[in-house]
Protein backbone atom coordinates (compact mmCIF):
# COMPACT_ATOMS: atom_id res chain seq x y z
CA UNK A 1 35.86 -7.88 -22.73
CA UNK A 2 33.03 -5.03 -22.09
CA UNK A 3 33.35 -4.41 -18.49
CA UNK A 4 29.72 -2.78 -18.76
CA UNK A 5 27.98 -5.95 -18.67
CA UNK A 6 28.16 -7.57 -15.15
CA UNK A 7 27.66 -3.56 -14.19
CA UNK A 8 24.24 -3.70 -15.45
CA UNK A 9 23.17 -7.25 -14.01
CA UNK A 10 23.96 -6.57 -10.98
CA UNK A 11 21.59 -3.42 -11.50
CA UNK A 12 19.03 -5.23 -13.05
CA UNK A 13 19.95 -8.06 -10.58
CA UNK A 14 18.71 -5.10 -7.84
CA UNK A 15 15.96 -3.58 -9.83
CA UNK A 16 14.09 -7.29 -9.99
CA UNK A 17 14.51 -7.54 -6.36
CA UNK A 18 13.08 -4.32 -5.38
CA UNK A 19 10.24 -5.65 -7.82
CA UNK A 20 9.73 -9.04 -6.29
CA UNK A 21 9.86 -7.40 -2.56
CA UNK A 22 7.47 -4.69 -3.65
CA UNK A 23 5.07 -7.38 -5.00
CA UNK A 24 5.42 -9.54 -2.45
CA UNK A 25 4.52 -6.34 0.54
CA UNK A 26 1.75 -5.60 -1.97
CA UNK A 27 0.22 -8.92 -2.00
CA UNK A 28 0.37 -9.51 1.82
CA UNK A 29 -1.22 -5.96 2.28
CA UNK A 30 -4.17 -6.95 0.13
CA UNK A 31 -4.46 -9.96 2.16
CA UNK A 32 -4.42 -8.49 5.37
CA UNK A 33 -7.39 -5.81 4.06
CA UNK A 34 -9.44 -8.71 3.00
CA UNK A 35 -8.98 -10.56 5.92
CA UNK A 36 -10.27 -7.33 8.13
CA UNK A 37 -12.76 -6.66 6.14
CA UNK A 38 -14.20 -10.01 6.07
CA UNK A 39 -14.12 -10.78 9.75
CA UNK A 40 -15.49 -7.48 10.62
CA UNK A 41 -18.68 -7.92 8.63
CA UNK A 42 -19.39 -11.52 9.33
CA UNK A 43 -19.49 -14.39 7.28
CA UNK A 44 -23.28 -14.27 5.71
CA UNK A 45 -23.44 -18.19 4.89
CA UNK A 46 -22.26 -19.08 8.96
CA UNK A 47 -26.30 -19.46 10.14
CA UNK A 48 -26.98 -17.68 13.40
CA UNK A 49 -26.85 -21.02 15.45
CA UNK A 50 -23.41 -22.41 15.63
CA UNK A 51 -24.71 -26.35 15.00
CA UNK A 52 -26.06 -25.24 11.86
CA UNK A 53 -29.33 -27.19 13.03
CA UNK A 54 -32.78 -25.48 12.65
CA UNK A 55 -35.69 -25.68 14.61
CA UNK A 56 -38.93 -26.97 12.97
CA UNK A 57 -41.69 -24.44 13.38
CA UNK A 58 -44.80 -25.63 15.24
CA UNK A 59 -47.49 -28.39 13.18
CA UNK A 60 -44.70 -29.26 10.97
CA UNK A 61 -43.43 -32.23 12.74
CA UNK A 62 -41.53 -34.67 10.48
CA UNK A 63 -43.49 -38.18 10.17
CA UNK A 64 -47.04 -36.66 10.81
CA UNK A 65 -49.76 -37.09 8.19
């Protein structure tokens, strides 16, 4: 029996750890920046008045002919 072997998957065992950790810090930084960096400048398609509702301008009434 080659005593080598389980030697190297438990290295390779530690190597795909350090991997998957590293990814996963990675993608929860990236996350974290775009979440900053989207609240901080605003949504653009959120309209100024929170109901969403818009005002008709003057002579423009609905049902008038």
């Amino acid at each position: 029996m080659d005593r080598q072997q389980p030697k190297k998957d438990d290295r390779d065992n530690r190597r795909a750890f350090r991997w998957g950790i590293g990814g996963v810090i990675a993608v929860v930084a990236a996350v974290l920046v775009y979440n900053v960096a989207t609240f901080s400048r605003g949504d653009p398609r959120v309209p100024d008045n929170a109901a969403g509702m818009s005002t008709p301008a003057a002579g423009t009434a609905t049902g008038s002919r």
